[in-house]
Protein backbone atom coordinates (compact mmCIF):
# COMPACT_ATOMS: atom_id res chain seq x y z
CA UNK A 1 0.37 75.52 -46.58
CA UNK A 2 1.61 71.92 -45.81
CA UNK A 3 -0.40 70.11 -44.21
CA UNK A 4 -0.12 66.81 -42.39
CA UNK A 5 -2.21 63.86 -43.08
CA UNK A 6 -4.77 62.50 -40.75
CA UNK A 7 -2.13 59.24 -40.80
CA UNK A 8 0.42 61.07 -40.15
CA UNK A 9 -0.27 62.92 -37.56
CA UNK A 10 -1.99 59.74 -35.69
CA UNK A 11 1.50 58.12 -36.52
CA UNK A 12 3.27 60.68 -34.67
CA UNK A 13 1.26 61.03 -31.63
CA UNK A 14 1.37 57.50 -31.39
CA UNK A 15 5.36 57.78 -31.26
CA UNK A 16 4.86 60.26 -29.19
CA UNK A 17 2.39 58.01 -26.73
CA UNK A 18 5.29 55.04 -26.90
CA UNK A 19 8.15 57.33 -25.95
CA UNK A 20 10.01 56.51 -22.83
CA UNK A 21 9.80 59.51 -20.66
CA UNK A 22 12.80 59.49 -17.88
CA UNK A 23 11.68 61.20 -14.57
CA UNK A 24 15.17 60.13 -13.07
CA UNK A 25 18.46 59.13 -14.37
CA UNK A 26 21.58 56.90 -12.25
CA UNK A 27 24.55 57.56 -13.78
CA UNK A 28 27.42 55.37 -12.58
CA UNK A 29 26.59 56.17 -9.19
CA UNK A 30 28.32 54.06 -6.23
CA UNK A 31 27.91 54.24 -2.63
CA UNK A 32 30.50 54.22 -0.09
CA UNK A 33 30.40 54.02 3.93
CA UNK A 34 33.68 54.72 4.74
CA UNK A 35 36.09 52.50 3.38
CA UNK A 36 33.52 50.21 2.17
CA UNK A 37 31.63 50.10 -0.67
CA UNK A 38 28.14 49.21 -0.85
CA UNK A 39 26.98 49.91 -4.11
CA UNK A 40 29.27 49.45 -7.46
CA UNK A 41 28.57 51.91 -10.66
CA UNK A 42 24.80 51.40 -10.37
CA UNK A 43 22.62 52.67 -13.92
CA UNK A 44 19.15 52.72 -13.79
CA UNK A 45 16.68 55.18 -14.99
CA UNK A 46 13.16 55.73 -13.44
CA UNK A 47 10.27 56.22 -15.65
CA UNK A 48 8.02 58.96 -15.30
CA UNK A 49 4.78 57.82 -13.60
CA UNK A 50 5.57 54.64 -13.22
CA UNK A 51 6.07 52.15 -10.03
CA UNK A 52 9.24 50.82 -10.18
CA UNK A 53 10.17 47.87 -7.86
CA UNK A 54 13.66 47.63 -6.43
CA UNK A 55 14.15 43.91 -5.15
CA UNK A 56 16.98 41.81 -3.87
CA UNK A 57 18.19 39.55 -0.85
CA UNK A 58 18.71 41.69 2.58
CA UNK A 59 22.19 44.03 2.17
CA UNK A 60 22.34 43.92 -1.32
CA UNK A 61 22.04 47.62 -1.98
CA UNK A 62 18.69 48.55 -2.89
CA UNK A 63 17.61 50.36 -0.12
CA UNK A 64 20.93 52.14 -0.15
CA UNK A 65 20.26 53.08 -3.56
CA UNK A 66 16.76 54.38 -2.74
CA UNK A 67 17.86 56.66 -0.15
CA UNK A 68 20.34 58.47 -3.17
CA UNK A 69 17.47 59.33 -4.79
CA UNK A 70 16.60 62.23 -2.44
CA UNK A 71 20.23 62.28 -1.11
CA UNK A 72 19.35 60.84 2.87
CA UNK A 73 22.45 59.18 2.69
CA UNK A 74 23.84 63.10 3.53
CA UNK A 75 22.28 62.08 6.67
CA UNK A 76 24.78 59.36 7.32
CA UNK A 77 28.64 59.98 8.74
CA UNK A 78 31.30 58.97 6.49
CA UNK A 79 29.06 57.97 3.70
CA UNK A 80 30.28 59.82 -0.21
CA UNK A 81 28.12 58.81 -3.01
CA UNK A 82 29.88 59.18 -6.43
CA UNK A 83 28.44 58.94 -10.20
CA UNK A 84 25.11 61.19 -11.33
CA UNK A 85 21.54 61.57 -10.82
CA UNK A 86 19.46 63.49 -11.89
CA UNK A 87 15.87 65.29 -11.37
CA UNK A 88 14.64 65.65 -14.82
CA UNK A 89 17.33 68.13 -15.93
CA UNK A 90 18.95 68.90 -12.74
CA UNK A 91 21.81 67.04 -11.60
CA UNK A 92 20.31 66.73 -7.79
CA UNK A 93 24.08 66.56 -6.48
CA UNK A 94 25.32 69.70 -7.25
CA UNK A 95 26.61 72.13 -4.88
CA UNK A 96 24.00 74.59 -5.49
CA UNK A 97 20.92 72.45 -4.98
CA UNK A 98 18.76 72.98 -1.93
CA UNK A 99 18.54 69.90 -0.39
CA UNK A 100 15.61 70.69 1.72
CA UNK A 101 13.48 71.87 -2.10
CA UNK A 102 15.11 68.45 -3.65
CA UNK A 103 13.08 66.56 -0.65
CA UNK A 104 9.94 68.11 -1.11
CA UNK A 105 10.06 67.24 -4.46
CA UNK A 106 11.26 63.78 -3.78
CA UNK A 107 8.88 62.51 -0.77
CA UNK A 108 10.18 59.57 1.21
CA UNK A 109 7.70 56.96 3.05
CA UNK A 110 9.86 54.75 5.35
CA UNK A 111 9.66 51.44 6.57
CA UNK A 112 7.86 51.69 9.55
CA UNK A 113 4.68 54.92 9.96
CA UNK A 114 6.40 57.18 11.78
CA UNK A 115 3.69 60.34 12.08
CA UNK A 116 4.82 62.93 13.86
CA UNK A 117 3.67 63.45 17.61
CA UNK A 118 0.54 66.19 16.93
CA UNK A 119 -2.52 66.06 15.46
CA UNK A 120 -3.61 64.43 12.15
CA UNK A 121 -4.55 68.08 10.63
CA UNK A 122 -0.90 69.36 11.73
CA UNK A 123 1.08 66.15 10.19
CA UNK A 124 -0.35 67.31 6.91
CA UNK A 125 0.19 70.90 7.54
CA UNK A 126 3.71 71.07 8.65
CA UNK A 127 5.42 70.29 5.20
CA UNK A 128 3.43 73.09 3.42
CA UNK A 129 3.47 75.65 6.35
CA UNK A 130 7.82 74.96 5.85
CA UNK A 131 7.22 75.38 2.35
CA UNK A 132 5.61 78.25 2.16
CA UNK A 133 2.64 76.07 0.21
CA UNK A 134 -0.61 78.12 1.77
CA UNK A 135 -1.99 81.87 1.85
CA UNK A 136 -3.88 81.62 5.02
CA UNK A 137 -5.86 78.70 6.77
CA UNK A 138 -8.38 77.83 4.06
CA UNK A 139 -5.46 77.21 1.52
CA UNK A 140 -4.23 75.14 4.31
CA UNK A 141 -7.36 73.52 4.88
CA UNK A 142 -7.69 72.71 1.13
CA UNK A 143 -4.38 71.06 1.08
CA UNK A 144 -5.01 68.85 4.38
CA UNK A 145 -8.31 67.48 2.89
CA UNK A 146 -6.40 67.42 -1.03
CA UNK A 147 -4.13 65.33 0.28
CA UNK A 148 -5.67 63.01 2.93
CA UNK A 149 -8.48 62.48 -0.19
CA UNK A 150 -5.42 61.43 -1.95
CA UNK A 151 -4.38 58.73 0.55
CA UNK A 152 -7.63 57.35 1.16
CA UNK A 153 -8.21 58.21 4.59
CA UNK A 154 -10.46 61.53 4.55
CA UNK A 155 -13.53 59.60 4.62
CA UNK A 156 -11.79 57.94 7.55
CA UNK A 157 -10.89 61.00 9.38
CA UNK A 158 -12.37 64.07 8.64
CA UNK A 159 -14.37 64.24 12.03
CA UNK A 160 -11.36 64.06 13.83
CA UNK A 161 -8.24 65.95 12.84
CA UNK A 162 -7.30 67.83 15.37
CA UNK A 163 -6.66 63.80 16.98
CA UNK A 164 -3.31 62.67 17.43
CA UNK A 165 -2.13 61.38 14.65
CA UNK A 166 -0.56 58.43 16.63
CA UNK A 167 -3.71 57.55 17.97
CA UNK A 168 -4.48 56.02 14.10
CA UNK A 169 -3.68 52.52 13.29
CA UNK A 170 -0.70 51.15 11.68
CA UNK A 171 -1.84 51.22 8.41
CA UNK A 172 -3.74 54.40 8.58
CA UNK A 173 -0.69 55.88 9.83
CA UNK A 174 1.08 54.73 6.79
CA UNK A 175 -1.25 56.32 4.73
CA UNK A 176 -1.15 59.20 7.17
CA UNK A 177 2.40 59.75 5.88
CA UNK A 178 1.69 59.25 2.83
CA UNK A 179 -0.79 62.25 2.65
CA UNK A 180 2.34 64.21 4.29
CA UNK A 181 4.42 63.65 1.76
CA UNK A 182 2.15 64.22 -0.93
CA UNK A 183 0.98 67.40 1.15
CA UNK A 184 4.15 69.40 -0.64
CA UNK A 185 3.37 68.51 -4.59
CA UNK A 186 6.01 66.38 -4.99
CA UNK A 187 7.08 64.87 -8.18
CA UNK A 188 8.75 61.40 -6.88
CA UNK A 189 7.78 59.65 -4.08
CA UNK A 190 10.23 56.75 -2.57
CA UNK A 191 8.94 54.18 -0.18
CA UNK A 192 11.03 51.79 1.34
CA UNK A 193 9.29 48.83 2.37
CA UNK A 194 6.00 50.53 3.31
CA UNK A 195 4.08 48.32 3.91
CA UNK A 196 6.66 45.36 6.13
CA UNK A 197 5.09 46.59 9.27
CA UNK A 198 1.17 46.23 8.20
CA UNK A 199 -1.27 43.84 8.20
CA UNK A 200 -2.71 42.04 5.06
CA UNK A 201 -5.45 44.28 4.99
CA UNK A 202 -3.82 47.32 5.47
CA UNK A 203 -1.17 46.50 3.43
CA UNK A 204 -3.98 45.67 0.70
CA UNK A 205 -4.94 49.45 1.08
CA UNK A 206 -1.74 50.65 0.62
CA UNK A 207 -1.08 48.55 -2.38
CA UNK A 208 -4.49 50.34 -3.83
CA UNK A 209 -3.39 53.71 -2.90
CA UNK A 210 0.05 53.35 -4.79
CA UNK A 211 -1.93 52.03 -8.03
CA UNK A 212 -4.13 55.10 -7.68
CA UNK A 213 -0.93 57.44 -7.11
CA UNK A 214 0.61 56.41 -10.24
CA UNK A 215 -1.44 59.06 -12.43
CA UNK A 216 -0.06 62.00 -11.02
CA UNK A 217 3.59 60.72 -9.64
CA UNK A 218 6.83 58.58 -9.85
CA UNK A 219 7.28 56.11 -7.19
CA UNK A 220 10.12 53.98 -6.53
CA UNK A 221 9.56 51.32 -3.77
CA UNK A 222 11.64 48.80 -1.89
CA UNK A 223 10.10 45.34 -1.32
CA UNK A 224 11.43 42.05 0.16
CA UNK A 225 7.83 40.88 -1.31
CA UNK A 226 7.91 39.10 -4.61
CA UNK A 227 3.95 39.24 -4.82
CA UNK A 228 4.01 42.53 -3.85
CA UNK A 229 6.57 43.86 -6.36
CA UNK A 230 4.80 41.87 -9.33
CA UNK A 231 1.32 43.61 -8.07
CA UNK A 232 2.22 47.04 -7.32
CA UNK A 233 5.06 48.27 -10.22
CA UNK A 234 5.36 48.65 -13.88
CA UNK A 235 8.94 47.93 -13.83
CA UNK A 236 11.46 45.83 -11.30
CA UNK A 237 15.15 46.26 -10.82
CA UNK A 238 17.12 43.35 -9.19
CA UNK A 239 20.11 44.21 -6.73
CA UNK A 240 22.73 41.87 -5.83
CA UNK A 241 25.79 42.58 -3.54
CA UNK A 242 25.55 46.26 -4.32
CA UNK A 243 25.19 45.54 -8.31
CA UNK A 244 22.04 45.98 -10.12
CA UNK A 245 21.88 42.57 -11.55
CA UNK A 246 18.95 43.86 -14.08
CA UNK A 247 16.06 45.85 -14.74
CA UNK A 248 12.89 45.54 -17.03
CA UNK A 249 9.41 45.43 -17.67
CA UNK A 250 7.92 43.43 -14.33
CA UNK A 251 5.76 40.94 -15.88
CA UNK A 252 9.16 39.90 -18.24
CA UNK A 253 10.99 39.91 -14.81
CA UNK A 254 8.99 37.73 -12.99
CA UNK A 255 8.49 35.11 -16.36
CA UNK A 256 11.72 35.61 -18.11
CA UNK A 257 14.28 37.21 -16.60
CA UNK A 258 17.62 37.58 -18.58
CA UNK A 259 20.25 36.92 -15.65
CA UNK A 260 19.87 33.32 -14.14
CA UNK A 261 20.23 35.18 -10.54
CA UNK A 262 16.99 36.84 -11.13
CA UNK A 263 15.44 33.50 -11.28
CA UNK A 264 17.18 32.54 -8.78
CA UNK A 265 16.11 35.22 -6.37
CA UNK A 266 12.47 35.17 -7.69
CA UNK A 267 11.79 31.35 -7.03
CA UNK A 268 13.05 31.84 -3.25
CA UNK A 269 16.64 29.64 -3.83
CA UNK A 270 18.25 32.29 -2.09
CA UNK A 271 17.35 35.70 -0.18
């Protein structure tokens, strides 16, 4: 029988270990609201858990491009979104695709907390209870303290769930819906500016929590904060009047970056 050497196989599971794994793909994809066009032939590829950063002055497109990721922009009149993207093999555009399955598996954090209007326990349990995620109320029960654990705020809550969950302070209703949108397994979670309405030591929290979230999911996140982006992500993409201008490892971004409106951007001369 041939057998591999000791080497050898090290040397492959080392190539193996260094292989770029793609959790989602942009494929020429553009953006239009009506007649006009916000976002021009945009490629980028998201790496599988890994933080990627998408930064860029106000309007130029990132956010936009965020929201194609788990197709929101459907939610938007007159907007048509052309190119590609894909969900590891799926092509998250076709007709066939169930939009409401593509968004549990693509979780969405927005801008400002926005739990819903019931308890703390019921914020968590509404996405799985949709879903079809539990057996009966201890399954459920698992999953509200699974994912509130995963936020960081069971410790902070457990003695009162059945609270409102708008009762909760901005930043632990941030990571209130974060826990929701974990609730339903997803694969990718997208967060646009989460953490523009906190404080700095909320914000801090949040910042910890993403870090931690890393090991079991994608995330793509929208920041107008440099320090933020070079903290938080892996890799950084640069938008500019609806073009993405480049993207790359973070720490090369913020040191070297290849396209002089980068630097630019990153040393505050415009934005």
């Amino acid at each position: 029988m041939n057998m591999l050497s000791e080497a050898a196989v090290e040397k492959a599971l080392d190539k193996k270990m260094n292989e770029v794994a793609y959790k989602m793909i942009g494929k020429d994809v553009s953006v239009y609201y009506g007649e006009k066009r916000a976002l021009f032939d945009v490629n980028l590829n998201v790496r599988e858990n890994t933080v990627t950063a998408l930064i860029g002055p106000s309007g130029c497109g990132k956010s936009t491009f965020l929201r194609t990721l788990n197709r929101m922009n459907d939610t938007i009149e007159n907007c048509r979104v052309t190119g590609k993207i894909t969900l590891d093999t799926d092509d998250i555009y076709d007709k066939e695709i169930d939009v409401v399955e593509l968004r549990a598996r693509v979780g969405m954090v927005f801008q400002k907390p926005n739990p819903f209007p019931k308890s703390i326990y019921e914020n968590i349990a509404y996405g799985p209870k949709i879903h079809g995620l539990a057996r009966g109320k201890a399954d459920m029960d698992a999953i509200v303290e699974a994912s509130l654990q995963r936020a960081g705020l069971w410790a902070e809550v457990k003695d009162r769930l059945h609270e409102s969950g708008t009762g909760l302070s901005g930043g632990q209703q941030q990571r209130l819906c974060i826990a929701r949108a974990v609730a339903v397994s997803p694969e990718v979670i997208l967060m646009d500016e989460p953490c523009s309405a906190l404080d700095p030591i909320a914000t801090a929290k949040v910042e910890e929590l993403i870090h931690e979230l890393r090991a079991n999911y994608t995330i793509v996140i929208v920041t107008h904060s440099m320090q933020q982006a070079a903290r938080v992500s892996q890799r950084t993409a640069m938008f500019h009047l609806g073009q993405l201008v480049e993207e790359n490892d973070t720490d090369k971004m913020f040191t070297n970056p290849d396209d002089q409106r980068t630097q630019d951007y990153i040393m505050g001369r415009f934005g």
